[in-house]
N, C-alpha and C. Protein backbone atom coordinates (compact mmCIF):
# COMPACT_ATOMS: atom_id res chain seq x y z
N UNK A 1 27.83 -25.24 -50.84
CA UNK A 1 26.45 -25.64 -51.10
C UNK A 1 26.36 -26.50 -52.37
N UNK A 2 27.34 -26.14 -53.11
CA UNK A 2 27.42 -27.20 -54.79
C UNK A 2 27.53 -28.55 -54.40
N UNK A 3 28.77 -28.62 -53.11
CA UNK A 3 29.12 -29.81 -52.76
C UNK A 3 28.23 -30.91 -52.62
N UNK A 4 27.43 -30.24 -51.64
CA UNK A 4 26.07 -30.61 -50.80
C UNK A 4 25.00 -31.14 -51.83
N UNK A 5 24.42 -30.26 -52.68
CA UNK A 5 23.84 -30.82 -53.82
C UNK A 5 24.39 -31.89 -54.81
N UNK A 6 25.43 -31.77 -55.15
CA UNK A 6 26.13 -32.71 -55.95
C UNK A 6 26.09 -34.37 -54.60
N UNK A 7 26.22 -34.59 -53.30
CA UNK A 7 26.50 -35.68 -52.83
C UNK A 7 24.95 -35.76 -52.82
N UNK A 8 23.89 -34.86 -52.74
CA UNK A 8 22.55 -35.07 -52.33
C UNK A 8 22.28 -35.81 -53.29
N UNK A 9 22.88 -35.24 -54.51
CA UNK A 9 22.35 -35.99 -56.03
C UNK A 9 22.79 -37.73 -55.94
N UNK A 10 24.15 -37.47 -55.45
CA UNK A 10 24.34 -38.86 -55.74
C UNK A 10 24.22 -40.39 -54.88
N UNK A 11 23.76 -39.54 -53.82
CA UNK A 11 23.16 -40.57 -53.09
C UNK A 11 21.44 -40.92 -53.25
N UNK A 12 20.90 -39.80 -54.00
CA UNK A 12 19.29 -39.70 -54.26
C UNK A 12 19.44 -40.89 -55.65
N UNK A 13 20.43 -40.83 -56.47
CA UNK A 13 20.34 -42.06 -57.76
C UNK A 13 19.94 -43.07 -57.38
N UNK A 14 20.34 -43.27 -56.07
CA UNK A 14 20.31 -44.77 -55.46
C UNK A 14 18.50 -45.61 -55.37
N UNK A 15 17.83 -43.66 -54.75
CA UNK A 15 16.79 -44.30 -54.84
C UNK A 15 16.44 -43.95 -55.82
N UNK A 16 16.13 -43.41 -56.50
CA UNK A 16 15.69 -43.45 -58.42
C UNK A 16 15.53 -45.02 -58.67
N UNK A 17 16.91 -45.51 -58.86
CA UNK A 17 16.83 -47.16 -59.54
C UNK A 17 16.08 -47.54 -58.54
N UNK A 18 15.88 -47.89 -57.09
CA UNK A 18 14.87 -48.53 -56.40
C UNK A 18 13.44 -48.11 -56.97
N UNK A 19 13.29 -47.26 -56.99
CA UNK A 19 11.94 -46.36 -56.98
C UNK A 19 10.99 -47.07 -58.15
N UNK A 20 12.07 -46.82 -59.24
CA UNK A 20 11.99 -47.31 -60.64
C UNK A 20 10.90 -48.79 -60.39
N UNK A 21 12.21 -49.52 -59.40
CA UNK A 21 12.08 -50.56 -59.63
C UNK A 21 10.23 -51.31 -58.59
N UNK A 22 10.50 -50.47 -58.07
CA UNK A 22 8.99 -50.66 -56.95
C UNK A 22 7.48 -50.04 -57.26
N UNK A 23 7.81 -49.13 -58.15
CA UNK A 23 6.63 -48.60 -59.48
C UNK A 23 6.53 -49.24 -60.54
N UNK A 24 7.16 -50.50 -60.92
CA UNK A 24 6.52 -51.10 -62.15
C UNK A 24 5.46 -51.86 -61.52
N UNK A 25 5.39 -52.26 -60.50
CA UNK A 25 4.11 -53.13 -59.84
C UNK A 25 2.60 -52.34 -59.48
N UNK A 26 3.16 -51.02 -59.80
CA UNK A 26 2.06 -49.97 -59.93
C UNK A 26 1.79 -49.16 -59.09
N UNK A 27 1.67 -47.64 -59.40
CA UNK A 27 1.77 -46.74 -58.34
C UNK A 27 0.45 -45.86 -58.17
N UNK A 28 -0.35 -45.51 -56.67
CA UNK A 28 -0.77 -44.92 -56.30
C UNK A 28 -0.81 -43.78 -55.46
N UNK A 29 -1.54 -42.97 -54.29
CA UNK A 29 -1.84 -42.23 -54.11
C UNK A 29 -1.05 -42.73 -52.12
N UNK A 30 -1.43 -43.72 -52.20
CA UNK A 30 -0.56 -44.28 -50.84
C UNK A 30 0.71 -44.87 -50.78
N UNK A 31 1.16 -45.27 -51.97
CA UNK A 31 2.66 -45.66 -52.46
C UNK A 31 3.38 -44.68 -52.27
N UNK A 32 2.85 -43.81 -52.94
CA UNK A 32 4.10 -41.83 -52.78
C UNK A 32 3.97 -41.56 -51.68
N UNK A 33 2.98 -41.55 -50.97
CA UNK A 33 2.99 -41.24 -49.49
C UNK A 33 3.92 -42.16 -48.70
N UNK A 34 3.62 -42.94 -49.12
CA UNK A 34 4.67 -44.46 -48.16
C UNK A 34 6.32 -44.31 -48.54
N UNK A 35 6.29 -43.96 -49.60
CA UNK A 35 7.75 -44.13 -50.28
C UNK A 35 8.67 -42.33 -49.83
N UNK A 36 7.49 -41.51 -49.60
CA UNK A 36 8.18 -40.22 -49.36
C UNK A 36 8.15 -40.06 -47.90
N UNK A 37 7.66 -40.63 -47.01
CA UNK A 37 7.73 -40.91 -45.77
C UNK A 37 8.83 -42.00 -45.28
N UNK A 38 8.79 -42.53 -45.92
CA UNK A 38 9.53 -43.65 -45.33
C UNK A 38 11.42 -43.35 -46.09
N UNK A 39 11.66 -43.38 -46.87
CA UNK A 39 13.08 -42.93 -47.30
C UNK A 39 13.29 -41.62 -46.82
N UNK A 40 12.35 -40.27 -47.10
CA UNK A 40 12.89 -39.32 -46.40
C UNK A 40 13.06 -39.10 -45.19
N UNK A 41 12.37 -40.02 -44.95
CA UNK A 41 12.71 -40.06 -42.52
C UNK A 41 14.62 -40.85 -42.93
N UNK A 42 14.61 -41.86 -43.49
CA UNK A 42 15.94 -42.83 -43.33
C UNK A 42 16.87 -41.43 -44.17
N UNK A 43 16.62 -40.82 -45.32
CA UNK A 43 17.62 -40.20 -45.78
C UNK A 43 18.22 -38.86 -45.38
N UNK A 44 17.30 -38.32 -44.11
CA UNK A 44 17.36 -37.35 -43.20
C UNK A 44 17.85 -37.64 -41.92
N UNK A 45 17.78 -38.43 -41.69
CA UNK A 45 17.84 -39.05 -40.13
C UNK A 45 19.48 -40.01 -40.05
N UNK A 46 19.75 -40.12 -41.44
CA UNK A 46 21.24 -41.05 -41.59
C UNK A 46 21.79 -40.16 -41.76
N UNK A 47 22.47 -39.02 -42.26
CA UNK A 47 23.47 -38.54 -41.83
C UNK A 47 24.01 -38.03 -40.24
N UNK A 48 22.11 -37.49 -40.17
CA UNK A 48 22.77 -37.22 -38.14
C UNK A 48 23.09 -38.00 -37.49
N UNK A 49 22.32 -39.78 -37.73
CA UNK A 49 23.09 -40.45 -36.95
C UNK A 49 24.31 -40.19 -36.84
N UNK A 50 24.65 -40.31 -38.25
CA UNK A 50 26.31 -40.44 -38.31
C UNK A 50 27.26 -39.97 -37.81
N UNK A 51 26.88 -38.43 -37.47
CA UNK A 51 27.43 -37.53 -36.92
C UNK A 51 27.81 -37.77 -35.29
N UNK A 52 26.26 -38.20 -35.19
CA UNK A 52 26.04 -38.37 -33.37
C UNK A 52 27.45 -39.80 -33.16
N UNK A 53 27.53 -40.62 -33.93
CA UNK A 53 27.87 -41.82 -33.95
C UNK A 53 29.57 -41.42 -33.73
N UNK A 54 29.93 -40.65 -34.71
CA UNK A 54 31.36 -40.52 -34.55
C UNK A 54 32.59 -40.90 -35.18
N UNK A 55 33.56 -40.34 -35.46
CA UNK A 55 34.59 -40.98 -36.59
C UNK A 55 35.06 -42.19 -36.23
N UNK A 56 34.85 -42.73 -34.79
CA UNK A 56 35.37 -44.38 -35.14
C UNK A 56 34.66 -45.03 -35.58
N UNK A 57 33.31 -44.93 -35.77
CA UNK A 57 32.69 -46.13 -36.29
C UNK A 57 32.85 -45.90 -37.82
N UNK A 58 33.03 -44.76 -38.06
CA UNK A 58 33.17 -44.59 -39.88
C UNK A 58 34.47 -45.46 -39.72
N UNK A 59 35.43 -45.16 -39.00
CA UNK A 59 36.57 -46.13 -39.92
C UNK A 59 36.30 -47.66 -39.61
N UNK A 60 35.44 -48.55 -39.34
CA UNK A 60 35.03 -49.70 -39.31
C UNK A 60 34.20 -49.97 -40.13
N UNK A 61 32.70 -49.30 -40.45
CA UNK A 61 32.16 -49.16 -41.59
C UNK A 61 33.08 -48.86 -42.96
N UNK A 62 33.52 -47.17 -42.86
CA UNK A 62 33.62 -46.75 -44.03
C UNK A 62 33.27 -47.25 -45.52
N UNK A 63 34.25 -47.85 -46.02
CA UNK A 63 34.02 -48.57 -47.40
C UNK A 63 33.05 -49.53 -47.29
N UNK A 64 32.67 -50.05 -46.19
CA UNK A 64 31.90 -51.21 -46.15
C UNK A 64 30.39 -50.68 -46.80
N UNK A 65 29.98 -49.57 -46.15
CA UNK A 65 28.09 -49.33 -46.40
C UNK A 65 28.30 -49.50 -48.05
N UNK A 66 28.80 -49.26 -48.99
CA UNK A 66 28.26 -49.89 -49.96
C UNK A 66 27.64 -51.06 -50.31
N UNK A 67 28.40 -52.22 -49.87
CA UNK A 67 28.56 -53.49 -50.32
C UNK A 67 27.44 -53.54 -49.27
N UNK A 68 27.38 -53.02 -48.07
CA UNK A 68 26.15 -53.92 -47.05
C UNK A 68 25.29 -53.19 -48.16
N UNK A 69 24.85 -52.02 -48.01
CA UNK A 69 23.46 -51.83 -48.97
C UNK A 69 23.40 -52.27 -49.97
N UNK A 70 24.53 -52.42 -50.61
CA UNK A 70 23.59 -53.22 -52.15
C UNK A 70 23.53 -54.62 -52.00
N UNK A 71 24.13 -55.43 -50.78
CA UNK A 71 23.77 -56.67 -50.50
C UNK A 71 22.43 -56.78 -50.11
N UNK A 72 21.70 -55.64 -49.25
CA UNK A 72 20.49 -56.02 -48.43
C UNK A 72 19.43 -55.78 -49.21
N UNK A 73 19.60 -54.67 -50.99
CA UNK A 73 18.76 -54.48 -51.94
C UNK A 73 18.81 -55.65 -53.06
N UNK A 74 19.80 -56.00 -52.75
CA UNK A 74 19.82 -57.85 -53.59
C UNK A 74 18.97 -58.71 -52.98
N UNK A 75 19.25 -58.91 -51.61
CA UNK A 75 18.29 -59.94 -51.36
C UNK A 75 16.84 -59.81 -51.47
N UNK A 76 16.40 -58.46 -51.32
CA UNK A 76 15.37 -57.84 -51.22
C UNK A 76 14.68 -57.91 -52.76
N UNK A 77 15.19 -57.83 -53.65
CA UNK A 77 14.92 -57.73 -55.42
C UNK A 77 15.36 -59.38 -55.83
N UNK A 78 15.95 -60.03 -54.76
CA UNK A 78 16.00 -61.73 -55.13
C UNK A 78 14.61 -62.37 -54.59
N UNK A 79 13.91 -61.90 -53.69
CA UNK A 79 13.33 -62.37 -52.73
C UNK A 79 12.23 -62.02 -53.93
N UNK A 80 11.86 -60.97 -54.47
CA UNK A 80 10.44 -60.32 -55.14
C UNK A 80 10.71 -61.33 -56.28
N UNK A 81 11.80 -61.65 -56.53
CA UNK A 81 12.21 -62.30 -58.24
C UNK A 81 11.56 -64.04 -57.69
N UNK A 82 12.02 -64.21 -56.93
CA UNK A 82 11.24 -65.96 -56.63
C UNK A 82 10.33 -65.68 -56.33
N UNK A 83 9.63 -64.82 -55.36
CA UNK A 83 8.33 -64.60 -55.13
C UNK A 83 7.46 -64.32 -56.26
N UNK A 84 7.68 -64.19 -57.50
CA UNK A 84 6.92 -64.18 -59.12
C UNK A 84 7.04 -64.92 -59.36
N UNK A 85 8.18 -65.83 -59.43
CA UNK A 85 8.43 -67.07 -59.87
C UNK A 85 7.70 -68.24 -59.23
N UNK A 86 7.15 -68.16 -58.04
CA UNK A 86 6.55 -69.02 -57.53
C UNK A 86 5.43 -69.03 -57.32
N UNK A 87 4.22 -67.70 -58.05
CA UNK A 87 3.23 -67.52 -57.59
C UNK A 87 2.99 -67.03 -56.96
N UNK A 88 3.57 -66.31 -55.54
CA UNK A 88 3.58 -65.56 -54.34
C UNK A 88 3.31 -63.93 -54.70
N UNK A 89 2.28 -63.31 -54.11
CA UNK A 89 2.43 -61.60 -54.43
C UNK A 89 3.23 -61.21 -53.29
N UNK A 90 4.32 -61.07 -53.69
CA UNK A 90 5.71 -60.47 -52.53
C UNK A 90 5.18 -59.01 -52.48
N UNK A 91 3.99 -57.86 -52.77
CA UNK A 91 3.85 -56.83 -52.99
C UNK A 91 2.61 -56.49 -52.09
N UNK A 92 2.01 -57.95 -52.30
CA UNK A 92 0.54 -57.90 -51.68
C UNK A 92 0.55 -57.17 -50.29
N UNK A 93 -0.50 -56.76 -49.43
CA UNK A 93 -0.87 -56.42 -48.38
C UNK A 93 -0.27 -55.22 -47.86
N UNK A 94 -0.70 -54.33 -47.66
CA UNK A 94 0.09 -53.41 -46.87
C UNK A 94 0.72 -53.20 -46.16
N UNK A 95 0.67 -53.94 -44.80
CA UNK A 95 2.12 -54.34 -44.12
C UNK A 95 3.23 -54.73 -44.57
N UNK A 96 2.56 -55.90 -45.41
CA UNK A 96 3.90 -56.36 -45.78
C UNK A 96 5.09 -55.35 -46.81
N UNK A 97 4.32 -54.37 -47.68
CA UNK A 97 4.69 -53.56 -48.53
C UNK A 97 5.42 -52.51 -47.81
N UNK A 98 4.97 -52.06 -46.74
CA UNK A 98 5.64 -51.37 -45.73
C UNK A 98 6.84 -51.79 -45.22
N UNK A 99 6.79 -53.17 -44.43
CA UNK A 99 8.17 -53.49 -44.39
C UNK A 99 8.98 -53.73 -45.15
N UNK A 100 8.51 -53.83 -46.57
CA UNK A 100 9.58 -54.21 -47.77
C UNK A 100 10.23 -52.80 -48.04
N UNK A 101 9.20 -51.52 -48.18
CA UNK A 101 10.03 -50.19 -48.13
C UNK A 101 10.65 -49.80 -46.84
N UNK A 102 10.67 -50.24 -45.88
CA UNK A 102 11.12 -49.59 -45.11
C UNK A 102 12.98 -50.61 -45.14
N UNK A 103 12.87 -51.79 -45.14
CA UNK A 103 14.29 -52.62 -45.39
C UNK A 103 14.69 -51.57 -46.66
N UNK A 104 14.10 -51.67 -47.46
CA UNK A 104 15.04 -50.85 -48.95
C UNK A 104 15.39 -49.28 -48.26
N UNK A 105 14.36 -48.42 -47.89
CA UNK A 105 14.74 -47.50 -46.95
C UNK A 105 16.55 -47.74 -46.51
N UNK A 106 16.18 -48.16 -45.39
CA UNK A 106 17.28 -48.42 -44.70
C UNK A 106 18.81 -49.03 -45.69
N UNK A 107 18.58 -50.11 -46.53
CA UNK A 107 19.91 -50.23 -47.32
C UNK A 107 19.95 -49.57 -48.20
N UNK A 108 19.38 -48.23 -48.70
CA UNK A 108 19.63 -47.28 -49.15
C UNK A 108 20.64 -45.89 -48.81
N UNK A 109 19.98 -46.05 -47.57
CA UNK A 109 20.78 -44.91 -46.98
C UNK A 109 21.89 -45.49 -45.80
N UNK A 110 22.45 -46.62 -46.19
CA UNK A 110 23.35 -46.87 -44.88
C UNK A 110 24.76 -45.97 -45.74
N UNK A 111 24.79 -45.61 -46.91
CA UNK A 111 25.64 -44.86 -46.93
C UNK A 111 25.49 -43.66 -46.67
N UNK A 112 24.54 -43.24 -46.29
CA UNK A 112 24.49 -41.43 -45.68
C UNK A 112 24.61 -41.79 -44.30
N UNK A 113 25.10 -42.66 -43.66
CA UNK A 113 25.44 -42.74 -42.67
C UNK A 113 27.47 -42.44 -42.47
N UNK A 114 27.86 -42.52 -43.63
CA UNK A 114 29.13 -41.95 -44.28
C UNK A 114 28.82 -40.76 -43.99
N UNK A 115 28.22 -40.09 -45.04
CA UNK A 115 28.05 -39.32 -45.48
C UNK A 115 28.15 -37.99 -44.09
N UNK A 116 27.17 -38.79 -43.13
CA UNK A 116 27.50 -37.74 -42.10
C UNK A 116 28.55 -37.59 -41.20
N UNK A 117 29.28 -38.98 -41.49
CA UNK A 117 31.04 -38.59 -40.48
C UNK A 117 31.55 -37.42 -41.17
N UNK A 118 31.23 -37.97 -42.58
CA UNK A 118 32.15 -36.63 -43.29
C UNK A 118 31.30 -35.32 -42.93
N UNK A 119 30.50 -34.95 -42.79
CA UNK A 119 29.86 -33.99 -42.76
C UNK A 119 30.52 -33.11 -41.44
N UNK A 120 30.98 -34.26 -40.30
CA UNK A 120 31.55 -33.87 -39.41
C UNK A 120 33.02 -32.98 -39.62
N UNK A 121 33.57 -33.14 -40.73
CA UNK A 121 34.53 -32.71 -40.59
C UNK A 121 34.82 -31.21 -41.41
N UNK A 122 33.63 -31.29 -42.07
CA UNK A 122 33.05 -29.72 -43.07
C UNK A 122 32.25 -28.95 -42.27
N UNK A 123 32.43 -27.57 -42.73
CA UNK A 123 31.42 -26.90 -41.68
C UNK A 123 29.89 -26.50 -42.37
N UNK A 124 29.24 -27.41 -42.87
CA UNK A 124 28.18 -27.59 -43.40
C UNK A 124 27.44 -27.89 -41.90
N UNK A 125 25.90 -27.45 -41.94
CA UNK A 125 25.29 -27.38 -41.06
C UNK A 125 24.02 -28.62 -41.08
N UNK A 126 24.33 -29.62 -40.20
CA UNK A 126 23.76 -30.76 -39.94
C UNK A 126 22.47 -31.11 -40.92
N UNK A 127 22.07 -29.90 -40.11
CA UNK A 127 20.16 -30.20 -40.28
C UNK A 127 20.01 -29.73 -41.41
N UNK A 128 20.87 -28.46 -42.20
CA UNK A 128 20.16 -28.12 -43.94
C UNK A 128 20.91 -29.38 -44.48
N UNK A 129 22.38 -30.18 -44.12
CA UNK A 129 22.59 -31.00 -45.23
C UNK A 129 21.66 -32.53 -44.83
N UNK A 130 21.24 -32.73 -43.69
CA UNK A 130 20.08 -33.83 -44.04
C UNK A 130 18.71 -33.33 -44.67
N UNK A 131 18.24 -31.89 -44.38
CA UNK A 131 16.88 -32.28 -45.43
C UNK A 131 17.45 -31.92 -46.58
N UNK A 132 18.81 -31.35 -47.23
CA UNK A 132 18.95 -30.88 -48.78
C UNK A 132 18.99 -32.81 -49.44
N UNK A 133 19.52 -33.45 -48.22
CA UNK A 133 20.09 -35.14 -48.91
C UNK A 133 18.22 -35.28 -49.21
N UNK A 134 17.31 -35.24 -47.94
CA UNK A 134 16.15 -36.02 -47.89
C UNK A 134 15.49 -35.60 -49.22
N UNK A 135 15.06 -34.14 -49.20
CA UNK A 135 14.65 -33.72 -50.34
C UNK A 135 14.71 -33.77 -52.02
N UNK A 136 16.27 -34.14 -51.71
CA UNK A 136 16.55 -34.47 -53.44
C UNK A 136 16.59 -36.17 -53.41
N UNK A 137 16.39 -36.75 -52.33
CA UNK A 137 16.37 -38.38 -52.56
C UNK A 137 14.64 -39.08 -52.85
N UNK A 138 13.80 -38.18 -52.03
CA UNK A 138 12.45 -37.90 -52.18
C UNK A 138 11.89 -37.73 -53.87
N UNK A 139 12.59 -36.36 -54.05
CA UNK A 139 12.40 -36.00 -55.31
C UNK A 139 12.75 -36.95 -56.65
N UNK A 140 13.83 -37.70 -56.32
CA UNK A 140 14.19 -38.68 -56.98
C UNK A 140 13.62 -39.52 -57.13
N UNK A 141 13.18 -40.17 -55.93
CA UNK A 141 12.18 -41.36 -55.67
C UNK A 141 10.96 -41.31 -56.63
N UNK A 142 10.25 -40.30 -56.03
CA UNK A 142 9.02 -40.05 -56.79
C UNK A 142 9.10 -40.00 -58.42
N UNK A 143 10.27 -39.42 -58.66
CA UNK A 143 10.52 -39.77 -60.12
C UNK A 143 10.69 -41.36 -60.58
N UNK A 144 11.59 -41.80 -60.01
CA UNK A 144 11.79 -43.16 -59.91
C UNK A 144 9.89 -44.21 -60.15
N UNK A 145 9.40 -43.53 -58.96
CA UNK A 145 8.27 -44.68 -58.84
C UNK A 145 7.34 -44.24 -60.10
N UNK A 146 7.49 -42.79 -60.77
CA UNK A 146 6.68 -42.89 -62.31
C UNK A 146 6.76 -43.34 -63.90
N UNK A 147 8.19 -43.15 -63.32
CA UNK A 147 9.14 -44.02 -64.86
C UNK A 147 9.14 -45.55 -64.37
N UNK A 148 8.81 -46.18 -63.26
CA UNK A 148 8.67 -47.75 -62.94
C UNK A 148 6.97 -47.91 -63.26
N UNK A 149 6.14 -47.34 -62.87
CA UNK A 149 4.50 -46.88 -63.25
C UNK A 149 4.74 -47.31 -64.25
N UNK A 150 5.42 -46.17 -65.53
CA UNK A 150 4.83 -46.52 -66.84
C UNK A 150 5.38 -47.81 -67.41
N UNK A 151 6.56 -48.13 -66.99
CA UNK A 151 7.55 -48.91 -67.49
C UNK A 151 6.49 -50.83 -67.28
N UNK A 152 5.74 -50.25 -65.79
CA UNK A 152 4.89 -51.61 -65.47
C UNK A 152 3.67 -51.80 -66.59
N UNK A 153 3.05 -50.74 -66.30
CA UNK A 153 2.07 -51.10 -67.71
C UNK A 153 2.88 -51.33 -68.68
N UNK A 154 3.69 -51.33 -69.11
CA UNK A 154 4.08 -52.22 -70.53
C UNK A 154 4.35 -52.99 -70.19
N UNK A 155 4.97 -53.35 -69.29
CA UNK A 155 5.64 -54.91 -69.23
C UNK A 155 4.12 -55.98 -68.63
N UNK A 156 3.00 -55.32 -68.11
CA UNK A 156 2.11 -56.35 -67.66
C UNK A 156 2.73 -56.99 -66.62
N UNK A 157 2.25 -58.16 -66.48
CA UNK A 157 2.62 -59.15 -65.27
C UNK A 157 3.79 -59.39 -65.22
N UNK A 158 4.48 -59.39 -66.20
CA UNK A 158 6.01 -59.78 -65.77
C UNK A 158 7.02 -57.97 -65.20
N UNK A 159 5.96 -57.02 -64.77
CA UNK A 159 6.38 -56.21 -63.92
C UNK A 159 7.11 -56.42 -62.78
N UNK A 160 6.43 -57.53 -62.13
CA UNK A 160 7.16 -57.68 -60.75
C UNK A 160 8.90 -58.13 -60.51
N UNK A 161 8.66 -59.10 -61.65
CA UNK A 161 10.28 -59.87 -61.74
C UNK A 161 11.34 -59.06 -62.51
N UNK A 162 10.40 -58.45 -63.17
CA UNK A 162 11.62 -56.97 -64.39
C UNK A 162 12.07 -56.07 -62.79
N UNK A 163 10.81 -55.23 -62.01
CA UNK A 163 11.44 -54.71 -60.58
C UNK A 163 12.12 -55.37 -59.70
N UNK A 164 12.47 -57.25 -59.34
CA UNK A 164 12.97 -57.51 -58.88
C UNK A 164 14.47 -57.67 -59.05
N UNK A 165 14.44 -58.02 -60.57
CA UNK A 165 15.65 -57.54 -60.96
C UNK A 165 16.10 -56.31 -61.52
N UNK A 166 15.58 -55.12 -61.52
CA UNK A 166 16.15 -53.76 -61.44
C UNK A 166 16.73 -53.67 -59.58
N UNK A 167 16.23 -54.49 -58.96
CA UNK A 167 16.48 -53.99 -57.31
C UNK A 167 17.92 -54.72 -57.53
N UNK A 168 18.11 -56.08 -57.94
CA UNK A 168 19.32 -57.28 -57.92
C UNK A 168 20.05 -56.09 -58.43
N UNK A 169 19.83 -55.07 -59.49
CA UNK A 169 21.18 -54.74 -60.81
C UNK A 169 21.93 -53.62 -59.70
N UNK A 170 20.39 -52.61 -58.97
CA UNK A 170 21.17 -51.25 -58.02
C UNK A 170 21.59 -51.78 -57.38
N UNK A 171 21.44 -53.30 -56.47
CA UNK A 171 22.03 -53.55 -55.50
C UNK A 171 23.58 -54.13 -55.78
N UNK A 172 23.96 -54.47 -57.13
CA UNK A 172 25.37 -54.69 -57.43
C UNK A 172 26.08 -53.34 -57.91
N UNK A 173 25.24 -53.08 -58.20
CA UNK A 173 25.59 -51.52 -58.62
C UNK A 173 26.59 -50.80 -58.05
N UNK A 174 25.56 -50.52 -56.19
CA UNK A 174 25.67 -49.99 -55.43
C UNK A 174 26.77 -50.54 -54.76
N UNK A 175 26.76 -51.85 -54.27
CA UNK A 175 27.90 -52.89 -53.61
C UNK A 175 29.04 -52.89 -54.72
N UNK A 176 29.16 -52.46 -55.70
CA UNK A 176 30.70 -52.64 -56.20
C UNK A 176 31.11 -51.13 -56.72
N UNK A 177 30.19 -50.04 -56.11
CA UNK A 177 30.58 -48.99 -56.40
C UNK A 177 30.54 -48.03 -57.34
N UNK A 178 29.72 -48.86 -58.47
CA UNK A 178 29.00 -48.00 -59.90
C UNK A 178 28.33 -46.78 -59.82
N UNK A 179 27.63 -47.21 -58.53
CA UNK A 179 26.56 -46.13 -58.52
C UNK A 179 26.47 -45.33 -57.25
């Protein structure tokens, strides 16, 4: 169970620095809802894939889900960084904010899609180690999006491009294995 907590932890960092980085643009009452819905469905739901999926596709993936997720949270934190730069609210509208968490979602957790081949081979029980992952990545998050909150009111307007590049830094982070 230490195990379990300790990988829950360290795949939940991942979203912390996102979280961080998507609360300096300012957080509400439908953001936490959006952000704890939407990563804890992907950070619960990726290890069982994984499982269902099977040890050959881990050895084709394996090492790879790093580098894809922190590639797809780069483009994603490049995309918000020109979108300030050009005038554009990359944050604006609710749809659109939705699909921006739900892409970070997803290249967040393409490594608990690891996570659950291996799971296959421990006798840890599916369903407590996806909600112990969801729960402490949740928990993280939400931390994440209040230390990005306060961090936005200080920075003012240049919030958006400071979060776009906190998304660029996890996503090298993450892709070369730091984090």
């Amino acid at each position: 169970m230490v195990a379990l907590l300790l990988v829950a932890i360290s795949v939940g960092l991942d979203n912390l620095g996102a979280s961080t980085a998507i609360g300096m643009s300012g957080v509400d009452r439908s953001l936490r809802l959006r952000v704890t819905l939407i990563f804890g469905a992907f950070e619960a739901a990726m290890p069982v894939l994984g499982l269902e999926l099977g040890h050959s596709l881990a050895r084709h993936l394996g090492t790879g889900a790093k580098p894809i997720g922190g590639a797809l949270l780069g483009l994603v934190g490049t995309y918000t960084v020109l979108s300030g730069l050009l005038g554009k609210d990359s944050t604006g509208g609710r749809e659109k904010n939705v699909k921006r968490l739900v892409l970070i979602g997803a290249a967040l957790s393409i490594d608990n899609l690891v996570i659950g081949f291996a799971l296959g081979a421990y006798h840890v029980g599916v369903v407590v180690a996806a909600l112990t992952i969801a729960a402490v990545s949740v928990a993280l998050s939400l931390l994440g999006l209040e230390i990005g909150s306060h961090l936005g009111e200080r920075l003012g307007r240049r919030s958006e491009l400071v979060g776009g590049v906190v998304l660029i830094l996890v996503g090298v982070t993450i892709g070369t294995g730091l984090l």
